[in-house]
Protein backbone atom coordinates (compact mmCIF):
# COMPACT_ATOMS: atom_id res chain seq x y z
CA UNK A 1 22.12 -10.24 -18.45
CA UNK A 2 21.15 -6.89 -19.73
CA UNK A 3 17.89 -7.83 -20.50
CA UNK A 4 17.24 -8.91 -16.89
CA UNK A 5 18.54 -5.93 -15.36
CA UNK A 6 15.87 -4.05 -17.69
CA UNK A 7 13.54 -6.24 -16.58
CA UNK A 8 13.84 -5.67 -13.21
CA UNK A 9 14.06 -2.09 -13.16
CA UNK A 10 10.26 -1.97 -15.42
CA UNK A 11 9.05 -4.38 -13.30
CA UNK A 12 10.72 -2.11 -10.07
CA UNK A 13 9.35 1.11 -11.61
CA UNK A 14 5.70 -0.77 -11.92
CA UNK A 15 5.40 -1.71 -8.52
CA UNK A 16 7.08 1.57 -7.29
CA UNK A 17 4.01 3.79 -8.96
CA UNK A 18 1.29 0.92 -7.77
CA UNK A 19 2.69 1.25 -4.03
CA UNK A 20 3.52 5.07 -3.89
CA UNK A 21 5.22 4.95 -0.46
CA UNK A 22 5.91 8.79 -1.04
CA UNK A 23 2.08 9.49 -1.62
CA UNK A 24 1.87 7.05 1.56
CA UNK A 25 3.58 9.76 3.53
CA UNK A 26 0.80 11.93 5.25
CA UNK A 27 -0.92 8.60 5.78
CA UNK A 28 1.41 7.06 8.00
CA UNK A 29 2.52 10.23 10.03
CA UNK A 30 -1.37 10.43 10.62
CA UNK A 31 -1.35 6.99 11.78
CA UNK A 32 2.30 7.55 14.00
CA UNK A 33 0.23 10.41 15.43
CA UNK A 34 -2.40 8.43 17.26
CA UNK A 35 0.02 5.41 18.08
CA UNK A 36 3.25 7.44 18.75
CA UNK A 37 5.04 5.03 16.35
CA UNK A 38 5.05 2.86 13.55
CA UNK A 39 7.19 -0.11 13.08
CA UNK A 40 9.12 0.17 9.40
CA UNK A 41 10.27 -3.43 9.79
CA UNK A 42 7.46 -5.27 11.03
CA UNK A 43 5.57 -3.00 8.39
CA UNK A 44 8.10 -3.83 5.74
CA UNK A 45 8.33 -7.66 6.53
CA UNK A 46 4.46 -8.03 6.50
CA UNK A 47 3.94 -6.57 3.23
CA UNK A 48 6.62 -8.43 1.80
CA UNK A 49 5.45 -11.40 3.01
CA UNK A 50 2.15 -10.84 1.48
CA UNK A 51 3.57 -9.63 -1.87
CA UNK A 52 5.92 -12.78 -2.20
CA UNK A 53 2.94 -15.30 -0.84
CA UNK A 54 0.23 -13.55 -3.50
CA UNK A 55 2.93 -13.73 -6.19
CA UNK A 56 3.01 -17.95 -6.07
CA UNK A 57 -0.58 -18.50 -4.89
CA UNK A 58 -2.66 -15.20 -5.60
CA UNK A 59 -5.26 -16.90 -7.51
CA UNK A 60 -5.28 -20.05 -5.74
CA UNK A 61 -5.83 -18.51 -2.43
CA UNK A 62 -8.99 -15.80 -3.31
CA UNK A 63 -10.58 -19.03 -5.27
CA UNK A 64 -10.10 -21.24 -2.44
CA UNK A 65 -11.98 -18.67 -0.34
CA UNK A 66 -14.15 -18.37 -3.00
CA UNK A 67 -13.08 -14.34 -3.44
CA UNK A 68 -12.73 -12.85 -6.90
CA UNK A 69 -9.94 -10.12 -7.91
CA UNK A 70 -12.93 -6.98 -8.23
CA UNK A 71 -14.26 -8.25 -4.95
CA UNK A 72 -11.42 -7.90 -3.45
CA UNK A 73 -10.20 -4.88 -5.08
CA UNK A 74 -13.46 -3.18 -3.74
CA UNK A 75 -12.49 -4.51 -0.33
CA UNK A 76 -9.64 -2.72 -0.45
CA UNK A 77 -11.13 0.60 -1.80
CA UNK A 78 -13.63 0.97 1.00
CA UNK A 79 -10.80 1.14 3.58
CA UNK A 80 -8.33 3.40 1.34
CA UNK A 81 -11.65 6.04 1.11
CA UNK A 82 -12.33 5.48 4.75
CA UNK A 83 -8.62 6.18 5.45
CA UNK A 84 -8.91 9.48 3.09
CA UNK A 85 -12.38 10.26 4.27
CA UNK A 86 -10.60 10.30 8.06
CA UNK A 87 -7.48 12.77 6.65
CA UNK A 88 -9.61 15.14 4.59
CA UNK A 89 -12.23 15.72 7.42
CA UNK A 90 -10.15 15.40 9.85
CA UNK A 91 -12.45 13.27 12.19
CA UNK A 92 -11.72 9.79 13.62
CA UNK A 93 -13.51 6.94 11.84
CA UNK A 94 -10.41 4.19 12.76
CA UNK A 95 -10.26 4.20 17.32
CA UNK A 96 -7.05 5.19 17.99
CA UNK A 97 -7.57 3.16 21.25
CA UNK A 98 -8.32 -0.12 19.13
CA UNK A 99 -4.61 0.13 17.86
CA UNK A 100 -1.26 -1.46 18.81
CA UNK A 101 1.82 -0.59 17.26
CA UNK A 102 2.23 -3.80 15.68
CA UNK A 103 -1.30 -4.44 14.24
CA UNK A 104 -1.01 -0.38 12.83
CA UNK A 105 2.03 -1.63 10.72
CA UNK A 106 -0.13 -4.51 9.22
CA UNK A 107 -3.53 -2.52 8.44
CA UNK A 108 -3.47 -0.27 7.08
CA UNK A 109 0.12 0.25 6.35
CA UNK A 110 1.20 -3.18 5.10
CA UNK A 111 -2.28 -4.17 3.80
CA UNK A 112 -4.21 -2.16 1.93
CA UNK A 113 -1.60 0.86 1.55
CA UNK A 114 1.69 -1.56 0.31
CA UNK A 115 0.20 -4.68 -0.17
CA UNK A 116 -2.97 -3.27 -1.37
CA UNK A 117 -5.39 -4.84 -4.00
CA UNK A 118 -3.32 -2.67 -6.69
CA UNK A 119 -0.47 -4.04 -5.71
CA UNK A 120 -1.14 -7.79 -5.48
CA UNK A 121 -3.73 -7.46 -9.18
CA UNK A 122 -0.37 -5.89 -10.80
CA UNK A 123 1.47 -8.64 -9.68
CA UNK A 124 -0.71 -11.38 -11.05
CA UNK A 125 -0.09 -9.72 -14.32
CA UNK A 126 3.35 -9.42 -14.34
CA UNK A 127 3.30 -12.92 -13.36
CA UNK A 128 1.90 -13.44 -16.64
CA UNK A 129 5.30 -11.24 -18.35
CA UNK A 130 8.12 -11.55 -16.59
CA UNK A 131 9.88 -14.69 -14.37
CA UNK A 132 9.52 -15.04 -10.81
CA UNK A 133 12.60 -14.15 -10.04
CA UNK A 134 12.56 -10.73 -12.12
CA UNK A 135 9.31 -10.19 -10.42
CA UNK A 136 10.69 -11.62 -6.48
CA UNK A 137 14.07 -8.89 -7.59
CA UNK A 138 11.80 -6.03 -7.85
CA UNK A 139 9.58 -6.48 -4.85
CA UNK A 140 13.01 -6.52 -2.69
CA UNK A 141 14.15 -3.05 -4.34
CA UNK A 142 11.03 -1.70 -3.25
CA UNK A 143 10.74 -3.23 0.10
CA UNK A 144 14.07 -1.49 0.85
CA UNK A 145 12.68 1.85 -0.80
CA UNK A 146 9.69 1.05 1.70
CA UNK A 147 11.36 0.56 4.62
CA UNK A 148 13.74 3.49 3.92
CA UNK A 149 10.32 6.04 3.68
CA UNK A 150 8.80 4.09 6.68
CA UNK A 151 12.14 4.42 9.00
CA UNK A 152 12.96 7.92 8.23
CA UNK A 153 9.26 8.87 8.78
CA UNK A 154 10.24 11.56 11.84
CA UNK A 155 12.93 13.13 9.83
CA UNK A 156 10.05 13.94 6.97
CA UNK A 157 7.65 14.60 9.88
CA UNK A 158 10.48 17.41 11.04
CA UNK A 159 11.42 18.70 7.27
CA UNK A 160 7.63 19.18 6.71
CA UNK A 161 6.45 20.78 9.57
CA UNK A 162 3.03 20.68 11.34
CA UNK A 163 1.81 23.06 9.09
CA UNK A 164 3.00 21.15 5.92
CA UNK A 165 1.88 18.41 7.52
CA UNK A 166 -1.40 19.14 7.51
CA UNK A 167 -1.56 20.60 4.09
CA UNK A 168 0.00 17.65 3.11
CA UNK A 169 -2.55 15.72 4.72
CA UNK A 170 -5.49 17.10 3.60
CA UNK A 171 -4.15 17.08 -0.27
CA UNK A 172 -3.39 13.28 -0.09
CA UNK A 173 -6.48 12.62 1.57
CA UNK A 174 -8.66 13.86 -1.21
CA UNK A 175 -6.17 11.92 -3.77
CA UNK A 176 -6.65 8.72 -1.58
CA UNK A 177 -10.44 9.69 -2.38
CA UNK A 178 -9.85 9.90 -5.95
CA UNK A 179 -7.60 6.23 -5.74
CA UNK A 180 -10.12 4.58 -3.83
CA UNK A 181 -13.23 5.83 -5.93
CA UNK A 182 -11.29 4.71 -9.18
CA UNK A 183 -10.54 1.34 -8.06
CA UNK A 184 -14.05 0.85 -7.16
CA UNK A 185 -15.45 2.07 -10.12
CA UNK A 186 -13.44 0.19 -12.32
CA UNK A 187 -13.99 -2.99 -10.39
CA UNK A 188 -17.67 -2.72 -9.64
CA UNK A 189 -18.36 -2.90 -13.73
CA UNK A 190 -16.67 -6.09 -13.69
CA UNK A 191 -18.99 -7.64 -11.12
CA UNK A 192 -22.58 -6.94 -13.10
């Protein structure tokens, strides 16, 4: 019993660092900002959903559609720069106007920036370490940590400030640079 409740809390504290809700932050009140709101449990639910279906049939599902783990981790890069290219410059790459409330919570919220390639890759492995239900224990902790951040997203938005806001913004932008040029790099090597 001990054991297991060790287990989940590495496998909790894993996932919590690959997801980084709190780095998420400026992210989504830059999204709320062009839709007016963002759904935490539609987001939360979708991502969920995607950890828990990756988790059982990850690897079937990018071999069935013929989709390696780089390839899709560089999938998921190119949006997470675009997305930091769009806070640091402060220009519009992603239409505000193209954008429901709904399909904001699923991209880029739920997928790439919860369910991203990080997060579903670090899954696979810990399939590999630790039972499914260690693994299934963990994702719920941090889908309640996630819909916590998401939910209480205009309380931060008021503790911050605009001005912190868009300091905030700018700094995780060019860190979102940084993530998303890392996860290509590493992944491109493993496609030559």
């Amino acid at each position: 019993m001990l054991e297991d409740i060790k287990a989940i809390l590495t496998v909790t504290l894993v996932l919590f660092a690959i997801i980084d809700i709190l780095g998420s932050v400026p992210v989504i009140l830059d999204i709320k900002s062009k839709v007016g709101h963002v759904d935490a449990k539609y987001a939360t639910l979708v991502s969920g959903f995607i950890m828990i279906l990756f988790l059982f049939l990850g690897n079937q599902l990018l071999q069935l559609i013929g989709i390696d783990v780089a390839s899709f981790s560089i999938a998921g890069s190119v949006v997470i720069f675009l997305i930091g290219l769009e806070m640091t410059l402060d220009r519009d790459i992603f239409k505000s106007g193209n954008f429901s409330i709904k399909s904001t919570s699923v991209v880029p919220i739920a997928f790439p920036m919860i369910a991203g390639a990080g997060t579903l890759t670090t899954l696979l492995s810990l399939r590999s370490e630790y039972p499914v239900f260690i693994i299934l224990s963990a994702i719920f902790i941090n889908l309640g940590i996630i819909y916590f951040v998401i939910r209480f997203i205009p309380k931060i938005e008021r503790l911050l400030g605009e001005v912190g806001i868009n300091i905030f913004r700018k700094v995780f932008g060019v860190i979102l640079l940084s993530i998303a040029i890392k996860l290509f790099s590493n992944n491109v090597m493993l496609l030559f």
